[in-house]
Protein backbone atom coordinates (compact mmCIF):
# COMPACT_ATOMS: atom_id res chain seq x y z
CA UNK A 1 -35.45 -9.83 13.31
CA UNK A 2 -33.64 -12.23 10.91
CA UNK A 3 -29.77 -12.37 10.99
CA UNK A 4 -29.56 -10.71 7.64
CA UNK A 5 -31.48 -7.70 8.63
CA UNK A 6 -29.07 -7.36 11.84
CA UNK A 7 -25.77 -7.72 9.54
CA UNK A 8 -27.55 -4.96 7.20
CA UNK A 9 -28.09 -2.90 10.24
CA UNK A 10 -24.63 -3.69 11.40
CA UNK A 11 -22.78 -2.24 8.34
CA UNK A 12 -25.36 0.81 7.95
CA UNK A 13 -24.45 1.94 12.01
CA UNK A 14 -20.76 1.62 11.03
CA UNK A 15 -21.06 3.72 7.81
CA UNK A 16 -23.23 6.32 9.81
CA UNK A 17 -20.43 6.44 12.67
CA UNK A 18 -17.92 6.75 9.55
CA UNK A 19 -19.56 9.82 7.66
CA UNK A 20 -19.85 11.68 11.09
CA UNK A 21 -16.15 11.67 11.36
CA UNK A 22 -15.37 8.77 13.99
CA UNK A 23 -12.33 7.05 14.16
CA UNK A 24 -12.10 3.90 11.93
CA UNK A 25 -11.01 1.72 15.11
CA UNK A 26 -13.70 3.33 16.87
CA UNK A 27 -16.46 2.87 14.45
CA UNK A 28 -15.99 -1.13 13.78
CA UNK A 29 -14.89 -1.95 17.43
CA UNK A 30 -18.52 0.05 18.89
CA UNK A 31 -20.47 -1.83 16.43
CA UNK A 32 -19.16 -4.97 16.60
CA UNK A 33 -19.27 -4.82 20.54
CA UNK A 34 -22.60 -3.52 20.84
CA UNK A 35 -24.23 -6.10 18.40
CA UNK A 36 -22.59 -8.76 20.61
CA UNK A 37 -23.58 -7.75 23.41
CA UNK A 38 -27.32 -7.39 22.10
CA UNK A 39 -27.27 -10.74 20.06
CA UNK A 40 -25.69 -13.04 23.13
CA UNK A 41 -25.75 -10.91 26.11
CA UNK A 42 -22.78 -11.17 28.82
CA UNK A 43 -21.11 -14.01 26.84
CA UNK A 44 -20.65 -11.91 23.93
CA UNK A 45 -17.84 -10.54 26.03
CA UNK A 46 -15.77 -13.39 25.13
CA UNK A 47 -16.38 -12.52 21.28
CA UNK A 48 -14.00 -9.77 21.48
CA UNK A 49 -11.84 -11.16 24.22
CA UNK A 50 -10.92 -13.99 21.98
CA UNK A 51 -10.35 -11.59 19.26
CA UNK A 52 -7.49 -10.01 21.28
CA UNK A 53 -5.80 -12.88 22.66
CA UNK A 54 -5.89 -14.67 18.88
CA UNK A 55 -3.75 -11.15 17.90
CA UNK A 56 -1.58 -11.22 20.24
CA UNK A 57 -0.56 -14.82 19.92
CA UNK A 58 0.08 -14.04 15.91
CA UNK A 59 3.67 -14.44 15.78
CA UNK A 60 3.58 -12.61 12.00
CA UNK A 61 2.18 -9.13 14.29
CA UNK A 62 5.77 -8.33 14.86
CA UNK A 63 6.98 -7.52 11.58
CA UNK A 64 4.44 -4.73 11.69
CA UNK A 65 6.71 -2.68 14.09
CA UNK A 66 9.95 -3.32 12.12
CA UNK A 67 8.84 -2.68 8.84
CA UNK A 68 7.37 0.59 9.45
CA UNK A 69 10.41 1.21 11.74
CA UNK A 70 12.93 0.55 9.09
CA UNK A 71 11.01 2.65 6.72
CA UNK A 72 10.84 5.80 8.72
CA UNK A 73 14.84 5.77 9.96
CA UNK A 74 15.47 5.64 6.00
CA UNK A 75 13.43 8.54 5.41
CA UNK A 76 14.17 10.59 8.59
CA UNK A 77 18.03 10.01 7.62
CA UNK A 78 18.15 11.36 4.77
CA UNK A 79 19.13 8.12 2.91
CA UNK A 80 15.71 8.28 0.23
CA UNK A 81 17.41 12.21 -0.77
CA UNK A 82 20.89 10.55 -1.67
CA UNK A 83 18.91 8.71 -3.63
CA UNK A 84 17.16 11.10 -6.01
CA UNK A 85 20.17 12.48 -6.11
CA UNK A 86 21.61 9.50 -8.05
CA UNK A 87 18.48 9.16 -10.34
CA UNK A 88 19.18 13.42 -11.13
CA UNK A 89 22.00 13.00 -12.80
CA UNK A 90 22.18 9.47 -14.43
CA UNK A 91 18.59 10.30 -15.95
CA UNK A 92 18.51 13.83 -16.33
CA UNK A 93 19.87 13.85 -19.96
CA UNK A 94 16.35 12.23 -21.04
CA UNK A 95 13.22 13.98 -22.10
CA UNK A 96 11.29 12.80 -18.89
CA UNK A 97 14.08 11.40 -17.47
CA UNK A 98 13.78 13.19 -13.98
CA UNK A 99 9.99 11.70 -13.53
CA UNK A 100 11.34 8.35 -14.39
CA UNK A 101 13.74 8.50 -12.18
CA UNK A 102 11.01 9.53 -9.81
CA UNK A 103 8.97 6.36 -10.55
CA UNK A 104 12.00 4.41 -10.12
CA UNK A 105 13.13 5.83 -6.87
CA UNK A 106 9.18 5.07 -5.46
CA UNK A 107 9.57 1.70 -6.41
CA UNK A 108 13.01 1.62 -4.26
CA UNK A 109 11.14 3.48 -1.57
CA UNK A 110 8.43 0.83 -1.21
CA UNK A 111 10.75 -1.94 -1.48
CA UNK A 112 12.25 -0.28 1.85
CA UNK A 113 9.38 0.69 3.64
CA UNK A 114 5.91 -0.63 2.68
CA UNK A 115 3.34 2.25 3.29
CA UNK A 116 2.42 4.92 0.60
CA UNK A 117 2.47 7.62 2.97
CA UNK A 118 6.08 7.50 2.63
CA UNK A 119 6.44 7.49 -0.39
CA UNK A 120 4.17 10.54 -1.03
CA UNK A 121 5.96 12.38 1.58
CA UNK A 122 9.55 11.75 0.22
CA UNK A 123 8.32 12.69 -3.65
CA UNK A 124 6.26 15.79 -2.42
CA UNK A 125 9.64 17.57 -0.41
CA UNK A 126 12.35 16.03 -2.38
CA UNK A 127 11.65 15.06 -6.01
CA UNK A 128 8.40 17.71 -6.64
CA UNK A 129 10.47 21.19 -6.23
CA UNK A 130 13.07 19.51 -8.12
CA UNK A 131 10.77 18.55 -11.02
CA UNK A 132 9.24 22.11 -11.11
CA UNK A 133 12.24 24.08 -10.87
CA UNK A 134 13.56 22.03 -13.86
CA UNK A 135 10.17 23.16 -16.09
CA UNK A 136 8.42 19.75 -16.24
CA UNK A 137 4.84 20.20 -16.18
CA UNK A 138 3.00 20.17 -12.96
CA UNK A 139 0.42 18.31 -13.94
CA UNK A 140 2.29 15.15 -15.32
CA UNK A 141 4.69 15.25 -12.44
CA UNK A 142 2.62 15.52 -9.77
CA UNK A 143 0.25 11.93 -11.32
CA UNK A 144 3.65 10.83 -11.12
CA UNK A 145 4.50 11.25 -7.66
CA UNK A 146 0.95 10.44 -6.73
CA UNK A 147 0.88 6.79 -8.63
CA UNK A 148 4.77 5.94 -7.78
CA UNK A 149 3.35 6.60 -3.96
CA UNK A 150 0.78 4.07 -4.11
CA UNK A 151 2.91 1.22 -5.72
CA UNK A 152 3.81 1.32 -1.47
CA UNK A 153 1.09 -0.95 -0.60
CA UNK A 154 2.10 -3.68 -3.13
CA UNK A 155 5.75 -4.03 -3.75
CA UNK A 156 7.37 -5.86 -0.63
CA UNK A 157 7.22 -5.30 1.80
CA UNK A 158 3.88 -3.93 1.58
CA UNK A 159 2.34 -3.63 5.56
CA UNK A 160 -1.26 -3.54 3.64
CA UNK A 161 -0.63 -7.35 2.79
CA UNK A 162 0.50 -7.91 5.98
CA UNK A 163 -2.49 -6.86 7.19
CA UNK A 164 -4.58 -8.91 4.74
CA UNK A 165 -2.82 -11.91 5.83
CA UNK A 166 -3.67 -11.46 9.39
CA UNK A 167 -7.10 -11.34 8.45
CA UNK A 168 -7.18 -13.70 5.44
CA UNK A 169 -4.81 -16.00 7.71
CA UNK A 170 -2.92 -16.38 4.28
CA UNK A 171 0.98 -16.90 4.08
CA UNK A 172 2.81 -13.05 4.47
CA UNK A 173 5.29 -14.55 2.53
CA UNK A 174 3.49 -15.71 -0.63
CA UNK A 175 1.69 -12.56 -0.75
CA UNK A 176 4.34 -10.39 -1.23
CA UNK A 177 5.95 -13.08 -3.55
CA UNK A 178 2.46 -12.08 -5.18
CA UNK A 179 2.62 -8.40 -5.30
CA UNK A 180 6.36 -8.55 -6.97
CA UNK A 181 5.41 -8.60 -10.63
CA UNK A 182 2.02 -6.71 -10.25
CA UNK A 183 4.32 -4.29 -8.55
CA UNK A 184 7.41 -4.13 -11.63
CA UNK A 185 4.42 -4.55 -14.11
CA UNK A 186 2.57 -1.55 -12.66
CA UNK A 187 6.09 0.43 -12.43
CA UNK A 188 6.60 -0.43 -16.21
CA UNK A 189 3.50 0.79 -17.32
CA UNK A 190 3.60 3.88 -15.72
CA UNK A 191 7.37 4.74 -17.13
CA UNK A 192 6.22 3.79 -20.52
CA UNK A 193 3.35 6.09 -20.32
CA UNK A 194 5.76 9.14 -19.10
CA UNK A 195 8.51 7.76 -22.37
CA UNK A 196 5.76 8.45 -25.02
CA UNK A 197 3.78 11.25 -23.75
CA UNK A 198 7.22 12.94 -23.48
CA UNK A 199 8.14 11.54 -26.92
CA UNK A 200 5.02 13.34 -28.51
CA UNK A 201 5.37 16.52 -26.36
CA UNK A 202 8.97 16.82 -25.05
CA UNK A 203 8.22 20.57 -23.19
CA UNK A 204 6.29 18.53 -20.84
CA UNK A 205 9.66 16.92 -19.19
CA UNK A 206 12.99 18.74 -20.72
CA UNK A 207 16.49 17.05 -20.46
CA UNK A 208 19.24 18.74 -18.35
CA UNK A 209 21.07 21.35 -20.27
CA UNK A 210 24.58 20.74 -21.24
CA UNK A 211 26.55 22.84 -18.98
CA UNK A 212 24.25 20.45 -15.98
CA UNK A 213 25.04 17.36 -17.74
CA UNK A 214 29.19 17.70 -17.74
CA UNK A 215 29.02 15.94 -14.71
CA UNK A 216 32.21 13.88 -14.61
CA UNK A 217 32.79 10.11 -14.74
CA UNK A 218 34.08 9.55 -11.58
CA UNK A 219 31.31 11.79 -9.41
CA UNK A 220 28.74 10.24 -11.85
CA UNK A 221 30.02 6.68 -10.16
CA UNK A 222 30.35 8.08 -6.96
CA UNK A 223 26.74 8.68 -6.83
CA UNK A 224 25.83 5.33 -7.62
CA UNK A 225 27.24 4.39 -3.98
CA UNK A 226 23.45 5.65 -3.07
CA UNK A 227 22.10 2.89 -4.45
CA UNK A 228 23.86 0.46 -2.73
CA UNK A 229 22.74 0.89 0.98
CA UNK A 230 19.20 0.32 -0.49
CA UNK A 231 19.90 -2.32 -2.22
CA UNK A 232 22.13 -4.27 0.38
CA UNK A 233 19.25 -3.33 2.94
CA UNK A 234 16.47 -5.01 0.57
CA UNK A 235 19.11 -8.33 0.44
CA UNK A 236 19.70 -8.56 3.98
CA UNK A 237 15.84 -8.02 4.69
CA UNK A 238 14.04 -9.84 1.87
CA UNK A 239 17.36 -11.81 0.50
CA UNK A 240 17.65 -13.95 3.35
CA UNK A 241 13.87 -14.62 4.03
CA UNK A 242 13.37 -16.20 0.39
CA UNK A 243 16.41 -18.39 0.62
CA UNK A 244 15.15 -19.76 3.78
CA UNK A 245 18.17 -18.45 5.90
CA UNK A 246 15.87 -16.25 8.17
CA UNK A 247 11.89 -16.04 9.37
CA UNK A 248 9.30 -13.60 8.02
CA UNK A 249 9.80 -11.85 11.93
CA UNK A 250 14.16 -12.15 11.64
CA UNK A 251 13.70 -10.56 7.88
CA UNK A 252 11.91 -8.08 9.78
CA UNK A 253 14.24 -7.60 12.69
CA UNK A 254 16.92 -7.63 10.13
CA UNK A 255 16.00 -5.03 7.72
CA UNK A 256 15.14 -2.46 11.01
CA UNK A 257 19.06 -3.30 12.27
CA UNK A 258 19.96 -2.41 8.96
CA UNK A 259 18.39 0.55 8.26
CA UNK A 260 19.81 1.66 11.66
CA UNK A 261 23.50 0.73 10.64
CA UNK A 262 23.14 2.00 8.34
CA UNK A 263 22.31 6.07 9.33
CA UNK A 264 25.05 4.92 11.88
CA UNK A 265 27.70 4.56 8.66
CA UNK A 266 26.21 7.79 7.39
CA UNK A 267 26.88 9.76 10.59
CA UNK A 268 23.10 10.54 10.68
CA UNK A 269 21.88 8.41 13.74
CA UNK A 270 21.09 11.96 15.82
CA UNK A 271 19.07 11.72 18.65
CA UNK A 272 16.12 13.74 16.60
CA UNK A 273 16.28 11.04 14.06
CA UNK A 274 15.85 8.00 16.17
CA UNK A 275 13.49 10.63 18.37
CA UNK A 276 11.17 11.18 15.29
CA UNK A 277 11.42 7.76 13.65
CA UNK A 278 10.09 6.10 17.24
CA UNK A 279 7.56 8.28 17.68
CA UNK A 280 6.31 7.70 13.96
CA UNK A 281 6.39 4.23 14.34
CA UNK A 282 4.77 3.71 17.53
CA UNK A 283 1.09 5.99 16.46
CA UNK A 284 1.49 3.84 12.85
CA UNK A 285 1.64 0.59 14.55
CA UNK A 286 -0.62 1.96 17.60
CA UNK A 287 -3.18 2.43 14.83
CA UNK A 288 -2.80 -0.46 13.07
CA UNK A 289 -2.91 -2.76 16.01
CA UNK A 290 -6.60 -0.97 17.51
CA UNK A 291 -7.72 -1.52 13.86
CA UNK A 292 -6.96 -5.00 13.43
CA UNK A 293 -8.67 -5.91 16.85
CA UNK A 294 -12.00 -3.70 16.00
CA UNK A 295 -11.72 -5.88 13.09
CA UNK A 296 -11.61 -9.30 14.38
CA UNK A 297 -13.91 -8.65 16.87
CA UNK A 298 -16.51 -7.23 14.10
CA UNK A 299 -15.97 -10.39 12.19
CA UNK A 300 -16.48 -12.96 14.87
CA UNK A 301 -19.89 -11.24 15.46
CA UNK A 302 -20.13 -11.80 11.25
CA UNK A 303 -19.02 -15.59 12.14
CA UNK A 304 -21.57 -15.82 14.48
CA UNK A 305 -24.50 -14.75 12.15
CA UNK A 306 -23.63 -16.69 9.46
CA UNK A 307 -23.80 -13.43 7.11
CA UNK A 308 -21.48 -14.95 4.76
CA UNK A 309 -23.44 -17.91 3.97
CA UNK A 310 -26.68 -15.69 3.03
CA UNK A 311 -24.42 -13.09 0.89
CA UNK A 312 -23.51 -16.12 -0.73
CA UNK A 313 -26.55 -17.35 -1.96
CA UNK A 314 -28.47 -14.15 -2.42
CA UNK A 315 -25.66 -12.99 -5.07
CA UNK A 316 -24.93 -16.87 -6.29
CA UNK A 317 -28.74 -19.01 -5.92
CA UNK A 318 -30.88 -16.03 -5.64
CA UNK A 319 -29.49 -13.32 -8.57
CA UNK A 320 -27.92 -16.42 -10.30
CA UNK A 321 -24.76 -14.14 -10.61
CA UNK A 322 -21.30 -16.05 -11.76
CA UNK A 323 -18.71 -16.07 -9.77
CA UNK A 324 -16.79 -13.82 -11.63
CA UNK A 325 -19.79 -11.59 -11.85
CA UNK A 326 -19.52 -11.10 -8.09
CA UNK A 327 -16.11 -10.74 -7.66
CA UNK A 328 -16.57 -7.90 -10.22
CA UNK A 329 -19.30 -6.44 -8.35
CA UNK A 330 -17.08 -6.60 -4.92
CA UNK A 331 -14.41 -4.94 -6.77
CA UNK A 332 -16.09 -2.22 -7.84
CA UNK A 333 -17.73 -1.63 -4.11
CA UNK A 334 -14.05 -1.06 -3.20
CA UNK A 335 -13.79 1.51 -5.79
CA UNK A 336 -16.53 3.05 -4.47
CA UNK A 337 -15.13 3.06 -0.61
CA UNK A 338 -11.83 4.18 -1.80
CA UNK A 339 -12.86 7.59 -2.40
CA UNK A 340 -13.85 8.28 1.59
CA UNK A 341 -12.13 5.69 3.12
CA UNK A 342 -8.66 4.47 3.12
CA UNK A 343 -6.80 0.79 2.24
CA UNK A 344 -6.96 -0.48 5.76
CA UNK A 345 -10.56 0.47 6.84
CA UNK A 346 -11.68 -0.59 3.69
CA UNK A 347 -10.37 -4.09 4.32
CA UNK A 348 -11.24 -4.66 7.71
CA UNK A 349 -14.87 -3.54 6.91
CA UNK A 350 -15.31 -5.44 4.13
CA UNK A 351 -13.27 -8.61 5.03
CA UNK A 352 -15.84 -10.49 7.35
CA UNK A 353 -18.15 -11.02 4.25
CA UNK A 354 -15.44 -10.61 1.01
CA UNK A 355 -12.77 -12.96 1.92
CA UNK A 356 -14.33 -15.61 3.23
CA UNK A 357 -17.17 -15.41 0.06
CA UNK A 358 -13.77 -15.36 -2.36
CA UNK A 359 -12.83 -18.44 -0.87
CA UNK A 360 -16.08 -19.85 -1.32
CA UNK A 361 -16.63 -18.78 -4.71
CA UNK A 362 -13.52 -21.14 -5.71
CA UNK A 363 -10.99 -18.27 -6.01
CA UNK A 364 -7.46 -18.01 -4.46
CA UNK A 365 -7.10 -15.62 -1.79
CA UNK A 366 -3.87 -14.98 -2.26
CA UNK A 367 -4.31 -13.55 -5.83
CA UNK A 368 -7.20 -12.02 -3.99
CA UNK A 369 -5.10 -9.99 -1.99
CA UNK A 370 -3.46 -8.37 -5.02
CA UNK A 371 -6.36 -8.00 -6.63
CA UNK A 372 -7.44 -6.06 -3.11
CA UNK A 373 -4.53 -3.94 -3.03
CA UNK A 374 -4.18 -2.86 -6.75
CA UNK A 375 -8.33 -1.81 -6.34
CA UNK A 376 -7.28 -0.16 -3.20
CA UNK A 377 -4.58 1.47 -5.07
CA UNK A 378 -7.38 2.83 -7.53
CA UNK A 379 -9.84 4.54 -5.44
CA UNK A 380 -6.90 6.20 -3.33
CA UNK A 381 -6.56 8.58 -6.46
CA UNK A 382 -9.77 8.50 -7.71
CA UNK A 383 -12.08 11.33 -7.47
CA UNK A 384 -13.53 13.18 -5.69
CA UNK A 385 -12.35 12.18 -2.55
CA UNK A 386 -9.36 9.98 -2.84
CA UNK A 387 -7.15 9.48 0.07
CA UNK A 388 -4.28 10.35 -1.76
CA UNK A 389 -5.40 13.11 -3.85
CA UNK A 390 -6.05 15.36 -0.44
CA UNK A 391 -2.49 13.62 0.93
CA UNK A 392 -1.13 15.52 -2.21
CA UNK A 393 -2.83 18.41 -1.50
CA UNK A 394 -1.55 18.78 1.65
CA UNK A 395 2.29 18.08 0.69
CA UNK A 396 2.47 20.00 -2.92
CA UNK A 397 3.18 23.84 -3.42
CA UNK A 398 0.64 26.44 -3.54
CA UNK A 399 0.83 26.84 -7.40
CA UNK A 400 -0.37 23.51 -7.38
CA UNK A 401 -3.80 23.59 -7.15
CA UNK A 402 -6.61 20.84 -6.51
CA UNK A 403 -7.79 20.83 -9.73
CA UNK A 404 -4.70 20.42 -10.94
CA UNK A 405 -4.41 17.05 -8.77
CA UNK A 406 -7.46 15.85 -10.31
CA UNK A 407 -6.57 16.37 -13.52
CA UNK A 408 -3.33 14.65 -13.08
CA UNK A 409 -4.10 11.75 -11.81
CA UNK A 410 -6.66 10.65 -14.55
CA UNK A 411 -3.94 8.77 -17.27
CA UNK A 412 -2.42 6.89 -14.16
CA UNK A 413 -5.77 5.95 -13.17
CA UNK A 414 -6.26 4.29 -16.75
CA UNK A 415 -2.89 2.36 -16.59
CA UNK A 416 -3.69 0.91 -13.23
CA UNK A 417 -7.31 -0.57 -13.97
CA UNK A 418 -5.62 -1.75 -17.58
CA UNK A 419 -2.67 -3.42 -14.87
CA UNK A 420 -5.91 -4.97 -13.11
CA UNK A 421 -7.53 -6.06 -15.87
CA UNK A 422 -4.26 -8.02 -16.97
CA UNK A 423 -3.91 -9.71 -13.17
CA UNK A 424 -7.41 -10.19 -13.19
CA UNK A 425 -7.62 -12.17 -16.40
CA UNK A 426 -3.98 -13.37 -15.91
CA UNK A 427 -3.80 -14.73 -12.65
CA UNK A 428 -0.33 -16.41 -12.99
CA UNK A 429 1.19 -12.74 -12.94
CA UNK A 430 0.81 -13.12 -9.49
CA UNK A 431 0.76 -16.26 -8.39
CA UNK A 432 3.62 -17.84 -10.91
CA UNK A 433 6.39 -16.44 -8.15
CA UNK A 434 4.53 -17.79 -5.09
CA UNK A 435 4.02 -21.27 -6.55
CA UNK A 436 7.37 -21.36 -8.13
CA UNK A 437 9.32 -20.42 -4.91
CA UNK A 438 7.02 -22.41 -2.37
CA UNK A 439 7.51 -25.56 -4.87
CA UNK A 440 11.10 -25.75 -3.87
């Protein structure tokens, strides 16, 4: 059997172990053990073995921890509500002005924690009932709640490229230097969508009446005080790594301290708290970790074929396609994935052939990785079986229905390819931070 017909078997075992409901770790790691072990016998033992001990010695591994650490103890503390609060009654008076707020308040959630679950879970109790109760439309607000989510896995510190740059052994830091304007860009399109449809139909997100907007000067600056734990949190964290004062791993170490200091000021640091915020973070980063090694282990098998090489030339000698052609084509396979898989199995099933085929093709792979995680962003909410849509479902009041979801997300599935297509055919958006920074 030729090596291409074994790497076409390979990835047709792992889909069938996907569809019948196996664990993603479970899936990649069986494969990619059992085809050693086939292909090289007892030595392939040391295929996977290698795999581990090249994890554990990544130095970058232990932000994973800390990020998602620092996320959770903001959310379980109650600092994200204080928040919304603030956004409430600064943007109320607006026609929209609540799902703005929203958006922005997503974007301040992602800069603090990195993962879209978050996000989704903080907009689904907090901002959602607050939305409804107010009579904005259910539909627009809960697209809103469902795009602001996803921004999680771009804006820094995104754990998603993390993860890429374990596997893409590409710099953490430039990569999330990468996802900043994508991020803001994305952000701005989606408030400028919610500030016209609102201007054309203004039922769909009413301003605060006038007996709810009295709110007086002084409380009004009071609750701007919520905004500064976030913000001083997102200096200490991200602040101090980009002017060279701490590591990628101390940023890390920094912003979890933080976050804990700063429940501590609030007189929220309860034993529940620090009891529910472990416990979260040790099954995410449990997770992540037994990914990541199924992962490498799959890919050094990949290594070992030389499946790369042959994808290469049957898309670039054989169809004659462009290189842009292809990475068109691989984009659009991640669409496809996205709607039964999530951001990190798509990645670490994909990345033994795409990344190192990007790279050959002439393209940077750190405007690769945006390009990843905006796609990824995509086909969470698209149809019919998008990660995020049945998140949504899950989190969202009965009156909101499924259908409803579906129908919501389609506008905010327009502006985000339209935000790809820009970073696609502008790749400075990206990489103009990265180089800029790095130059110095």
């Amino acid at each position: 059997m030729s090596y291409e017909m074994i790497a076409l078997l390979m990835f047709a075992s792992l889909m069938v172990m996907m569809l019948t409901g196996q664990r993603v770790f479970a899936a990649i790691g069986v494969v990619g053990a059992a085809a050693a072990l086939l292909l090289w016998g007892d030595g392939g033992v040391e295929l996977s073995f290698s795999a581990a001990m090249k994890l554990m010695k990544w130095y970058p591994l232990l932000t994973l921890p800390l990020f998602v650490f620092m996320g959770y103890m903001l959310s379980e503390s109650g600092i994200a509500e204080d928040l919304y609060k603030m956004f409430h009654v600064w943007m109320g008076p607006l026609h929209g002005g609540l799902a703005i707020g929203t958006i922005i308040l997503m974007v301040v959630i992602s800069a603090m924690n990195g993962l879209s679950v978050a996000g989704m879970a903080i907009g689904a109790s907090i901002a959602l009932p607050e939305l409804l109760r107010r009579g904005y439309d259910k539909i627009m607000v809960t697209g809103v709640i469902q795009a602001g989510s996803s921004l999680g896995i771009l804006v820094p510190p995104s754990v998603v490229l993390v993860l890429y740059g374990m596997i893409a052994r590409q710099p953490v830091g430039q990569l999330w230097l990468a996802g900043v304007f994508p991020g803001l860009l994305m952000a701005g399109m989606f408030i400028l969508y919610v500030v016209v449809r609102c201007k054309l139909q203004p039922e769909l997100g009413p301003a605060l009446s006038k007996e709810e907007r009295n709110v007086p000067l002084g409380e009004k600056l009071a609750l701007l005080k919520a905004g500064i734990i976030p913000l001083a949190i997102f200096f200490c964290m991200t602040g101090l790594f980009l002017m060279g004062i701490t590591s990628l791993v101390e940023s890390s170490a920094v912003g979890a301290l933080s976050a804990m200091v700063a429940a501590l000021l609030k007189r929220r640091l309860t034993k529940k708290v620090v009891e529910d915020t472990l416990r979260k973070t040790l099954a995410i980063s449990c997770m992540f970790m037994w990914i990541i090694l199924a992962a490498l282990c799959f890919g050094a098998v990949f290594d070992g074929l030389g499946a790369v090489k042959s994808i290469e030339g049957l898309f670039v000698d054989d169809l004659g396609l462009s290189p842009w052609e292809v990475l068109i084509l691989m984009q659009l396979s991640y669409l496809i994935m996205g709607t039964f898989l999530d951001d990190t199995a798509m990645l670490v099933i994909v990345a033994p052939l795409y990344i190192p085929l990007v790279g050959a093709l002439g393209f940077d792979l750190v405007w690769y990785g945006v390009l990843y995680t905006i796609t990824c962003q995509i086909a969470y909410m698209t149809p019919p079986f998008g990660y995020n849509l049945f998140l949504m479902r899950a989190m969202a009041p009965p009156e909101i229905t499924l259908v409803d979801i579906y129908r919501s997300i389609i506008p905010f599935v327009v502006v985000m390819v339209a935000a790809l297509a820009l970073v696609t055919s502008f790749p400075e958006i990206a990489l103009w931070l990265p180089q800029h920074f790095y130059a110095k």
